[in-house]
Each structure stands twice: as structure tokens, then as C-alpha cells.
N, C-alpha and C. Protein backbone atom coordinates (compact mmCIF):
# COMPACT_ATOMS: atom_id res chain seq x y z
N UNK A 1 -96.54 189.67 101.77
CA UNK A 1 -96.37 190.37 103.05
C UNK A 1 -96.26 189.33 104.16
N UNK A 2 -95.26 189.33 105.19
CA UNK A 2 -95.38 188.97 106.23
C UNK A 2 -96.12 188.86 107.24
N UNK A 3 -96.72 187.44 108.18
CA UNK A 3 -97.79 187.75 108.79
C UNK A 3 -97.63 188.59 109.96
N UNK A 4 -96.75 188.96 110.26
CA UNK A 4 -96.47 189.80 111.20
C UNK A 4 -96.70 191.11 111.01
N UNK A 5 -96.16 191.75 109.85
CA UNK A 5 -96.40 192.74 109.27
C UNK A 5 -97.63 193.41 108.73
N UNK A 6 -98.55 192.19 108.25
CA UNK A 6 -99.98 192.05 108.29
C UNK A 6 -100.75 192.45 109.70
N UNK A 7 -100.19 191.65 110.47
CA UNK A 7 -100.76 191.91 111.95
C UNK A 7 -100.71 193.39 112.47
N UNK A 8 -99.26 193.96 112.21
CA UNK A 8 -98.98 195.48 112.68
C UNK A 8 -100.45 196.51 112.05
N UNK A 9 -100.56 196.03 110.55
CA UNK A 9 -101.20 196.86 110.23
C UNK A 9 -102.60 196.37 110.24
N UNK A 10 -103.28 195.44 110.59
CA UNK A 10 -104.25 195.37 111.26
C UNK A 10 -104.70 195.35 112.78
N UNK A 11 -103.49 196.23 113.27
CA UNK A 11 -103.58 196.76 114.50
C UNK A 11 -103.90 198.51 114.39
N UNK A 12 -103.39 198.96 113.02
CA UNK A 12 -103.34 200.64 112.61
C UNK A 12 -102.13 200.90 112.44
N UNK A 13 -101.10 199.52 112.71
CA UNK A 13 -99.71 200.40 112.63
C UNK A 13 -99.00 200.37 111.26
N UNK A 14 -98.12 201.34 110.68
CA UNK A 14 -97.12 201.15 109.64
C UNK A 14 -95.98 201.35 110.05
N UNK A 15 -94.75 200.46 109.47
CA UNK A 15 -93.50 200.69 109.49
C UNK A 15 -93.05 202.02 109.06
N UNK A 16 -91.78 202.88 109.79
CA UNK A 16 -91.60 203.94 109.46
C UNK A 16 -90.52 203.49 108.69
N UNK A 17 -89.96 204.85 107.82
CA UNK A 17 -88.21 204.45 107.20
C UNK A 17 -87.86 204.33 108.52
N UNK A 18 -86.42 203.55 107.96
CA UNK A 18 -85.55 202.88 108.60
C UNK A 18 -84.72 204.48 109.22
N UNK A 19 -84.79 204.70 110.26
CA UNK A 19 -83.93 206.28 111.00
C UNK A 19 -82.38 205.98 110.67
N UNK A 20 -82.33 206.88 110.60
CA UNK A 20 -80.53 206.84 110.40
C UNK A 20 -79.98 207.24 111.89
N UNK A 21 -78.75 206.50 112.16
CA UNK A 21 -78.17 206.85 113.14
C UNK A 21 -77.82 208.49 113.19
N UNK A 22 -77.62 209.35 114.57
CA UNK A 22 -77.58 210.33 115.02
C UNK A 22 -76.15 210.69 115.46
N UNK A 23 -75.58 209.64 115.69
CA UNK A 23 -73.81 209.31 115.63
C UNK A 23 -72.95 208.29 115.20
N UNK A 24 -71.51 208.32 115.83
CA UNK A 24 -70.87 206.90 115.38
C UNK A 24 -71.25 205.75 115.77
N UNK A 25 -72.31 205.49 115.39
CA UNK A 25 -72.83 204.23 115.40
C UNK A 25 -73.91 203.42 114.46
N UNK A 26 -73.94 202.28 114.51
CA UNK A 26 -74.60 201.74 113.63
C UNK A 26 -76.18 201.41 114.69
N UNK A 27 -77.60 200.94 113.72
CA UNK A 27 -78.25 200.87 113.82
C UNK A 27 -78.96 198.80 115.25
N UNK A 28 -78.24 198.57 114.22
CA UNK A 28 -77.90 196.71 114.39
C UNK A 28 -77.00 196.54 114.13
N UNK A 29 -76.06 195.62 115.17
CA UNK A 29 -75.10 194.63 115.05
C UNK A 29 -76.21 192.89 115.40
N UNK A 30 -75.47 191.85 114.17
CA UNK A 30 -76.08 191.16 114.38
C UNK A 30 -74.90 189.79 115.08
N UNK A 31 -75.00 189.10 115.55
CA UNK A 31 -73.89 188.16 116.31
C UNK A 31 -74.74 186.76 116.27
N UNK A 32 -74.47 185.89 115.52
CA UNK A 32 -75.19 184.47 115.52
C UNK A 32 -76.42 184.50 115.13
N UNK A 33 -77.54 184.35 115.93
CA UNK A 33 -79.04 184.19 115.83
C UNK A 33 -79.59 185.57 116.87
N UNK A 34 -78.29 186.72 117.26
CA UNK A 34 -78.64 187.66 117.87
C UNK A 34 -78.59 188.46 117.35
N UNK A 35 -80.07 189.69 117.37
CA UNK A 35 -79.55 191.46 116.84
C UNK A 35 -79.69 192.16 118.26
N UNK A 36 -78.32 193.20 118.33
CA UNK A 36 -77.89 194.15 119.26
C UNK A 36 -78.84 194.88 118.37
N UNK A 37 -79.98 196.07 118.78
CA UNK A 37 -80.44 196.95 118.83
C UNK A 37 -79.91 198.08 119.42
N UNK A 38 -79.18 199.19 118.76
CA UNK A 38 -79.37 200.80 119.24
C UNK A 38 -80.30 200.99 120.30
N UNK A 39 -80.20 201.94 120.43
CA UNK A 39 -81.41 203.05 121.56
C UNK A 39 -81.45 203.73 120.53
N UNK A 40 -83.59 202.97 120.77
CA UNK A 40 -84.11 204.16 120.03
C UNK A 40 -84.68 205.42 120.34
N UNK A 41 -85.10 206.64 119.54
CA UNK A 41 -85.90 207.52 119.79
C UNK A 41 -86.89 207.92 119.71
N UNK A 42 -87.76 208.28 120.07
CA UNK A 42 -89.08 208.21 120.05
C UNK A 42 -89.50 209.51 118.81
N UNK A 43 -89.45 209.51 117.00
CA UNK A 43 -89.50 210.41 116.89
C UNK A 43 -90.14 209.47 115.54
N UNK A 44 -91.00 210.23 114.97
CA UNK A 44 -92.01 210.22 114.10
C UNK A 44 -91.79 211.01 112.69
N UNK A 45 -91.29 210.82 112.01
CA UNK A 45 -90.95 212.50 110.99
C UNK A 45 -90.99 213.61 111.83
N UNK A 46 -91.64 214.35 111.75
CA UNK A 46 -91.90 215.69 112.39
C UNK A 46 -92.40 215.11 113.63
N UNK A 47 -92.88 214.36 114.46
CA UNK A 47 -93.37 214.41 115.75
C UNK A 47 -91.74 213.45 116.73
N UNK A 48 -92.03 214.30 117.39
CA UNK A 48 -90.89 214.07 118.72
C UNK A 48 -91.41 214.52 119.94
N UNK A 49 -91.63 213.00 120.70
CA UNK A 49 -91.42 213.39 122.12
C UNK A 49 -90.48 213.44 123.07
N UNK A 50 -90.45 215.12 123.25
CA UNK A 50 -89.22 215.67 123.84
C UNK A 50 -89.81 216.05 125.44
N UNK A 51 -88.37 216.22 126.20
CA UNK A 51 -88.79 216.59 127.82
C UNK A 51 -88.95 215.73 128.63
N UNK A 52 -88.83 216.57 129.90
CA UNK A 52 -88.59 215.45 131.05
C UNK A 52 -89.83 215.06 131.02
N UNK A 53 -90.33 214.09 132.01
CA UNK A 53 -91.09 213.06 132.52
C UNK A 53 -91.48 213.95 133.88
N UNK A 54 -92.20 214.32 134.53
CA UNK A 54 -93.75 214.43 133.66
C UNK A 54 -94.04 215.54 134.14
N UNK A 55 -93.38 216.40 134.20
CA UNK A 55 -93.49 218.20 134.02
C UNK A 55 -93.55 218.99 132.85
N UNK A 56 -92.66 217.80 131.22
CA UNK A 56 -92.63 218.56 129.67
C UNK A 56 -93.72 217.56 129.17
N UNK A 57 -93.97 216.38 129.63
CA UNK A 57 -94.19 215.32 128.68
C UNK A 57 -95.50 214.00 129.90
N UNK A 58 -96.37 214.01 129.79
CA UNK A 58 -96.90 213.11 130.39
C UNK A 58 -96.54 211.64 130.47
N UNK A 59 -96.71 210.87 131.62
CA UNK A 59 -96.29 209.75 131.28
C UNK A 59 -97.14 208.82 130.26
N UNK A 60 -98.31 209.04 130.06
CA UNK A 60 -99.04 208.23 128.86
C UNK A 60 -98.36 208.75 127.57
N UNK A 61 -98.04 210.01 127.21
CA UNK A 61 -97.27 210.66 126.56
C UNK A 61 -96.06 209.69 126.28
N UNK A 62 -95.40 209.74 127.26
CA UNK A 62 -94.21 209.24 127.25
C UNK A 62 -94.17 207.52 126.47
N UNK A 63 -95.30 207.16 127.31
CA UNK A 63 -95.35 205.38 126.98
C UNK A 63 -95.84 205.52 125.14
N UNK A 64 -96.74 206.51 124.85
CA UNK A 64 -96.71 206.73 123.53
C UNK A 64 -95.49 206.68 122.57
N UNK A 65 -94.59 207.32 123.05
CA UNK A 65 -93.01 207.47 122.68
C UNK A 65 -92.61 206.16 122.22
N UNK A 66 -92.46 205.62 123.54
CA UNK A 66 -91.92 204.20 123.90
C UNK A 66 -92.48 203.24 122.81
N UNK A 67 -93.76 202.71 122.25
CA UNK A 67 -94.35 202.67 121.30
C UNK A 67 -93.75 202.87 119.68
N UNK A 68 -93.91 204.43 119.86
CA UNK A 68 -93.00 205.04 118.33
C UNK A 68 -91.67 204.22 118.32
N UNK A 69 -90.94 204.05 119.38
CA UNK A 69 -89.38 203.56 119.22
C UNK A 69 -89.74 202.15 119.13
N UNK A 70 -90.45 201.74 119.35
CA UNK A 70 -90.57 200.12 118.94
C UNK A 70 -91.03 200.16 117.28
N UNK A 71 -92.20 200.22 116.93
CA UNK A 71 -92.05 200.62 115.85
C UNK A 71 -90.90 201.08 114.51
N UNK A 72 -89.81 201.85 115.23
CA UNK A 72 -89.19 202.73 114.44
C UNK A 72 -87.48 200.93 114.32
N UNK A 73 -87.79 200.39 115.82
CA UNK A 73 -86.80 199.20 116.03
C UNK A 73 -87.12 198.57 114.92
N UNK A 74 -88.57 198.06 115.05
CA UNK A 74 -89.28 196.77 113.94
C UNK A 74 -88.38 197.21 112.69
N UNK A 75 -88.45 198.25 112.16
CA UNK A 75 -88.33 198.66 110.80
C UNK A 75 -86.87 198.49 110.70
N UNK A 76 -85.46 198.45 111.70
CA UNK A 76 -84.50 197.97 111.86
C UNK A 76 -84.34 196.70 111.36
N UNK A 77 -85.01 195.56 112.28
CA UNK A 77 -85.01 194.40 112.23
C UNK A 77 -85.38 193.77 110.87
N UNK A 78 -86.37 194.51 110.04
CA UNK A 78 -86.80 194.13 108.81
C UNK A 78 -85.96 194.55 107.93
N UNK A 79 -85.55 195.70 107.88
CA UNK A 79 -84.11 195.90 107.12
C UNK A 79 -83.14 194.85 107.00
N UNK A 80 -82.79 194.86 108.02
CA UNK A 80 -81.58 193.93 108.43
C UNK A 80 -81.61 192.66 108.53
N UNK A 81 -82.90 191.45 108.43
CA UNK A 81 -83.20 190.26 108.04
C UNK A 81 -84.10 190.16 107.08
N UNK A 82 -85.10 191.25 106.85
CA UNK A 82 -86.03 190.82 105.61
C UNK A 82 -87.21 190.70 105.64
N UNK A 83 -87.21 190.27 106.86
CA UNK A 83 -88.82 189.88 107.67
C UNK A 83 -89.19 189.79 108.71
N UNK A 84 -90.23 190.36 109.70
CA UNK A 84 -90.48 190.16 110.69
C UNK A 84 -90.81 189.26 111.68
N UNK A 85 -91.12 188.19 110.61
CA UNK A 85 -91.68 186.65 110.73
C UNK A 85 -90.03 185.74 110.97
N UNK A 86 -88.91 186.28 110.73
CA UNK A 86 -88.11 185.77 111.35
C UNK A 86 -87.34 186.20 112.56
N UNK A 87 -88.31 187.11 113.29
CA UNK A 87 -88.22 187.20 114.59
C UNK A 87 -88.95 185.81 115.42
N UNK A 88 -88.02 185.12 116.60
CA UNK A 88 -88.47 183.98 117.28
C UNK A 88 -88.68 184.44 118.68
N UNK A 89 -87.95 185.40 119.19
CA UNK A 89 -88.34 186.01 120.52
C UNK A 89 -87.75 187.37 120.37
N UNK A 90 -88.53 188.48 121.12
CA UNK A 90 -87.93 189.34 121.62
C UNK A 90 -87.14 188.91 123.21
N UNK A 91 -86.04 189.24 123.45
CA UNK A 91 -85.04 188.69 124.40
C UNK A 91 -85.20 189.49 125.43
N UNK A 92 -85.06 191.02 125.51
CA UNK A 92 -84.53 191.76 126.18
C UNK A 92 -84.63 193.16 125.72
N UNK A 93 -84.76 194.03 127.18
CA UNK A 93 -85.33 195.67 126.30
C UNK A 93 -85.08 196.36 127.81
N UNK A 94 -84.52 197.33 126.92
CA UNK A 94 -84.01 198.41 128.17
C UNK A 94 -84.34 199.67 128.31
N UNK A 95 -85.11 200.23 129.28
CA UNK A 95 -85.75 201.39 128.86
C UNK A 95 -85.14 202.68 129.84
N UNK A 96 -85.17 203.88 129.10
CA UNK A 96 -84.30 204.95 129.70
C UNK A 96 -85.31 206.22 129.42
N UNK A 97 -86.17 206.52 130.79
CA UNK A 97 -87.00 207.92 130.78
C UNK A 97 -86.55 209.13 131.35
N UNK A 98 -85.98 209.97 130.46
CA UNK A 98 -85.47 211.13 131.14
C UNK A 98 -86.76 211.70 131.84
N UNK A 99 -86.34 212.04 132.92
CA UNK A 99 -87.36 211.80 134.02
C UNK A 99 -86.70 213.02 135.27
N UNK A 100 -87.51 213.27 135.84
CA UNK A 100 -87.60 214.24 136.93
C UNK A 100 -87.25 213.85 138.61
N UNK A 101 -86.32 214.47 139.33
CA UNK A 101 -85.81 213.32 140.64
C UNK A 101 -86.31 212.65 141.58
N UNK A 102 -88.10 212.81 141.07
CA UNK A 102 -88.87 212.31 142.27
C UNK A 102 -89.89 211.52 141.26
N UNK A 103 -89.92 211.25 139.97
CA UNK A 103 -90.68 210.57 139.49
C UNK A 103 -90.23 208.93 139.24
N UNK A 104 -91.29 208.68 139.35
CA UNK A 104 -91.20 206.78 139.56
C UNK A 104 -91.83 205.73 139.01
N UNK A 105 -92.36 206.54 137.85
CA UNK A 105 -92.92 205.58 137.12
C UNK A 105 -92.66 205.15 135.81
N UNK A 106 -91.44 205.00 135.74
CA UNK A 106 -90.68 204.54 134.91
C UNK A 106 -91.40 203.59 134.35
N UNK A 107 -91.58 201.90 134.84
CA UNK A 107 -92.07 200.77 134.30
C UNK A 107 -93.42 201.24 133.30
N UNK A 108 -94.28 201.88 134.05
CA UNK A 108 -95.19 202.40 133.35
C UNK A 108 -94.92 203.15 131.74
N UNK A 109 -93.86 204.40 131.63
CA UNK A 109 -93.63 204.46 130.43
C UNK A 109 -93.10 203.40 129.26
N UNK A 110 -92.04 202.66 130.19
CA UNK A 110 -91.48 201.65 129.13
C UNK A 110 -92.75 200.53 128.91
N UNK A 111 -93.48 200.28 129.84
CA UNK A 111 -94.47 199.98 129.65
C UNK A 111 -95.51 199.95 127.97
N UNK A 112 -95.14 201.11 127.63
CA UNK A 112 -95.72 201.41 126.29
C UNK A 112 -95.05 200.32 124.82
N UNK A 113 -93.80 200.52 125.57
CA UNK A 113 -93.19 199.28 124.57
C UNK A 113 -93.06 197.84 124.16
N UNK A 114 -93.67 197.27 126.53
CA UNK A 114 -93.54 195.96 126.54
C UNK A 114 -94.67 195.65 125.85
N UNK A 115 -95.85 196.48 126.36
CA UNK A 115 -97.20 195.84 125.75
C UNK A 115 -97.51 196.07 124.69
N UNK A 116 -96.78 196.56 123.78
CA UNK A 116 -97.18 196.83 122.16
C UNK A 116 -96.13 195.77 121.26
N UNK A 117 -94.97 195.17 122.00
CA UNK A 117 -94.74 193.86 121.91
C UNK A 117 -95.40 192.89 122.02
N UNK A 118 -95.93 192.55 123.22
CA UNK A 118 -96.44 191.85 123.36
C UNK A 118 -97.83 191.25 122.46
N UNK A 119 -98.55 192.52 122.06
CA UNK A 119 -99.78 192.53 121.23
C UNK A 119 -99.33 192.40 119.84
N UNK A 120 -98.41 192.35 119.37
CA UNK A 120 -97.87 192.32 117.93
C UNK A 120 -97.10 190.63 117.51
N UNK A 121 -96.61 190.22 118.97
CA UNK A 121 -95.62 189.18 118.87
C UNK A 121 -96.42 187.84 119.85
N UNK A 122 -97.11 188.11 120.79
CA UNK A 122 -97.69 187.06 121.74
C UNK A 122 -96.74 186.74 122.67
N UNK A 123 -96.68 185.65 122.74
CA UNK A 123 -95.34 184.72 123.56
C UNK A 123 -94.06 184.86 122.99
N UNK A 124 -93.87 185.55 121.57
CA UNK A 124 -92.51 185.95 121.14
C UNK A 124 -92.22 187.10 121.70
N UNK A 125 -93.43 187.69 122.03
CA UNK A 125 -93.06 188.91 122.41
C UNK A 125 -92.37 189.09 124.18
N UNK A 126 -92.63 188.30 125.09
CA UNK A 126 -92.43 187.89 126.16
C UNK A 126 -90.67 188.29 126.16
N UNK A 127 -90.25 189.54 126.90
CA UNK A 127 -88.63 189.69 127.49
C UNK A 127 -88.25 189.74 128.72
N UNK A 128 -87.12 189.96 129.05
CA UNK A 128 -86.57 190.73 130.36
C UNK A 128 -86.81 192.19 129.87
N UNK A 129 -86.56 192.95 131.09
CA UNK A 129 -86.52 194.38 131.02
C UNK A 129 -85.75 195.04 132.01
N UNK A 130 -84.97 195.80 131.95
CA UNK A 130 -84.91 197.47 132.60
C UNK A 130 -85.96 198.51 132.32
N UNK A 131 -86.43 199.39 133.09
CA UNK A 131 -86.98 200.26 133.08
C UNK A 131 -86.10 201.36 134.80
N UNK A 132 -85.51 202.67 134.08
CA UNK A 132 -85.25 203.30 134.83
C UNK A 132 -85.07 205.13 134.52
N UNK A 133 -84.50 205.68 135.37
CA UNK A 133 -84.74 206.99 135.20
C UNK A 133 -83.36 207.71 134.25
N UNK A 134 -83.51 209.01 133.74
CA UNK A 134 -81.99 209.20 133.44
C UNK A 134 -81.86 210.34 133.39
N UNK A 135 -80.86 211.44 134.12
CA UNK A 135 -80.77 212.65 134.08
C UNK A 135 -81.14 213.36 133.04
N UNK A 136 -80.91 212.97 131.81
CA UNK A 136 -80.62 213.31 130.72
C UNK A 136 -80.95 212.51 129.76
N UNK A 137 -81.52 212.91 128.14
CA UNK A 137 -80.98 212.11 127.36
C UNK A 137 -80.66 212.63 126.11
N UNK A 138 -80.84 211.81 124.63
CA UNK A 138 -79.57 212.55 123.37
C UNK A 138 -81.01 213.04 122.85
N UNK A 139 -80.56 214.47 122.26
CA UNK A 139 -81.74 215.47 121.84
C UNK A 139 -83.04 215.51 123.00
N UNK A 140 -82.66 215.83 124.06
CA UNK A 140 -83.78 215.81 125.06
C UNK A 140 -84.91 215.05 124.85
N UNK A 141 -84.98 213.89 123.99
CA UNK A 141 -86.01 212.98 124.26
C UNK A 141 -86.76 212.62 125.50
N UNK A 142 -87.91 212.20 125.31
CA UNK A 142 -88.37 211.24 127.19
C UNK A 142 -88.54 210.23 127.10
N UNK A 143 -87.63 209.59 125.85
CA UNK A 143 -87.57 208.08 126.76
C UNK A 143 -86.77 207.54 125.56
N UNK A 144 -85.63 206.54 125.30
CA UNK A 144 -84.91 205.75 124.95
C UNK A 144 -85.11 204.29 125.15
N UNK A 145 -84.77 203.22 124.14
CA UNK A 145 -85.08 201.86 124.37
C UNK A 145 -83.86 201.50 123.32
N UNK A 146 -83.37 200.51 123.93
CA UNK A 146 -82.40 199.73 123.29
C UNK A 146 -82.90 198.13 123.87
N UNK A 147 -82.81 196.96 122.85
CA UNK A 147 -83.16 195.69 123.04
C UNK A 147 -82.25 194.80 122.13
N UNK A 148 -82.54 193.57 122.44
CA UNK A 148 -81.63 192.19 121.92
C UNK A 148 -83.04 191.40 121.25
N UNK A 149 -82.71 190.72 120.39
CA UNK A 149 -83.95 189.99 119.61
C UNK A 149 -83.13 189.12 119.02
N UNK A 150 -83.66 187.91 119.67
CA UNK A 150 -83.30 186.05 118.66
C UNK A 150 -83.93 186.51 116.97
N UNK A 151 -83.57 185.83 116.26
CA UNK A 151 -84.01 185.47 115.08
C UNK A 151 -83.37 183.79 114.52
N UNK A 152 -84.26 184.19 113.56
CA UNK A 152 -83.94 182.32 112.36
C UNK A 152 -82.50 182.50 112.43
N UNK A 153 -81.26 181.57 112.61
CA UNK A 153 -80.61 181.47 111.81
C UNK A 153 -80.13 181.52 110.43
């Protein structure tokens, strides 16, 4: 086992299956020592957090989500290189909270994702970010994340 993977689960976490895309698209594209990450969804087998922000869905709720879709990413990345331990940085992460026209606490939900990076990865875990609002999103989710991640060559 990977020490990374070790780490997840001596945090409580397990890798989920790998989600299948929801349309024409693929999961990861990988380009050099880069993986393009999808937008993920925040959905668990049977658990999905659905609804706006924060009239269907609380925002701790929400950052919970944000969480699940990292998680549900990892299990991408391990697919698609093998190991988690050949992650060298997370790069970049973009977060999308279908959200309500006066709510503003966006950072806070995506929030759920930076810092459960961060606690899994340390200083690898360290990105840029977006965090913003979105009329809408695919299967009324409350919140979407799409990111970029270095790996080994």
C-alpha cells in the first residue's frame, strides 16, 4: 500500500470506485507530468449532496460535499497512475457552489476540499484556487471541483 493511501485511511478515509463519467467526457486527460481533472460531484453511492447553497444544503454540508469530490478525484488519479505517492503537488482547484444570489461564502465551501488536501498531502497539498458561485449545476449538485495535479514523470 501506498503511504499516502495509508495516510487517507488513517485519517477514516477510503477510496471510492472510480465514478464513471455522466457525459462526453473523459475522467483525466493526462499531458506531460500534468493530470486535467473533470469536475467532480459530490456523490457517495447513494448519498448526494444536492441543492442550492444554503436554503437546500448547508454550507458545512456543502464543504462536506467538496470533501466527497476530492476523495472520489484521488480515486481518478490512482486509476490513472497507480499510486498516490506519485502525486508531487496538487497545482490547482476550481470550485463551483451552486449557490443562492446573495450568498458568499463560497471559499468556505470549497474550503472543504482545500483543507482535506492539505491534511492528506502537506506542502503537496498547497494550490491556487477559484472558489465561486453558479446559477446552476449538472444534476443539481451544491458544489463541483475540477483541478490540475503534477505527478512523477
Amino acid at each position: 500500500m501506498d503511504q499516502t493511501l495509508a495516510r487517507l485511511e488513517s485519517l477514516g478515509f477510503t477510496l471510492p470506485e472510480v465514478p464513471a463519467p455522466v457525459a462526453a467526457y473523459v475522467n483525466c486527460v493526462r499531458s506531460g507530468n500534468l493530470l486535467f481533472l473533470s469536475g467532480g460531484l459530490p456523490i457517495d453511492g447513494e448519498r448526494k449532496i444536492l441543492g442550492k447553497v444554503p436554503t437546500d444544503v448547508s454550507p458545512e454540508e456543502a464543504a462536506e460535499g467538496a470533501r466527497i469530490i476530492m476523495l472520489n478525484r484521488l480515486a481518478v488519479i490512482r486509476d490513472e497512475i497507480g499510486s498516490l505517492d506519485k502525486i508531487t503537488r496538487i497545482v490547482a482547484l476550481n470550485g463551483f457552489v451552486n449557490s443562492e444570489p446573495d450568498f458568499t461564502g463560497h471559499p468556505q465551501v470549497v474550503n472543504g476540499a482545500s483543507e482535506f488536501l492539505l491534511e492528506v498531502f502537506g506542502d503537496r497539498g498547497k494550490h491556487s484556487r477559484t472558489a465561486l458561485g453558479a446559477a446552476a449545476l449538472p444534476l443539481n449538485v451544491a458544489v463541483e471541483i475540477n483541478m490540475i495535479v503534477e505527478v512523477e514523470v
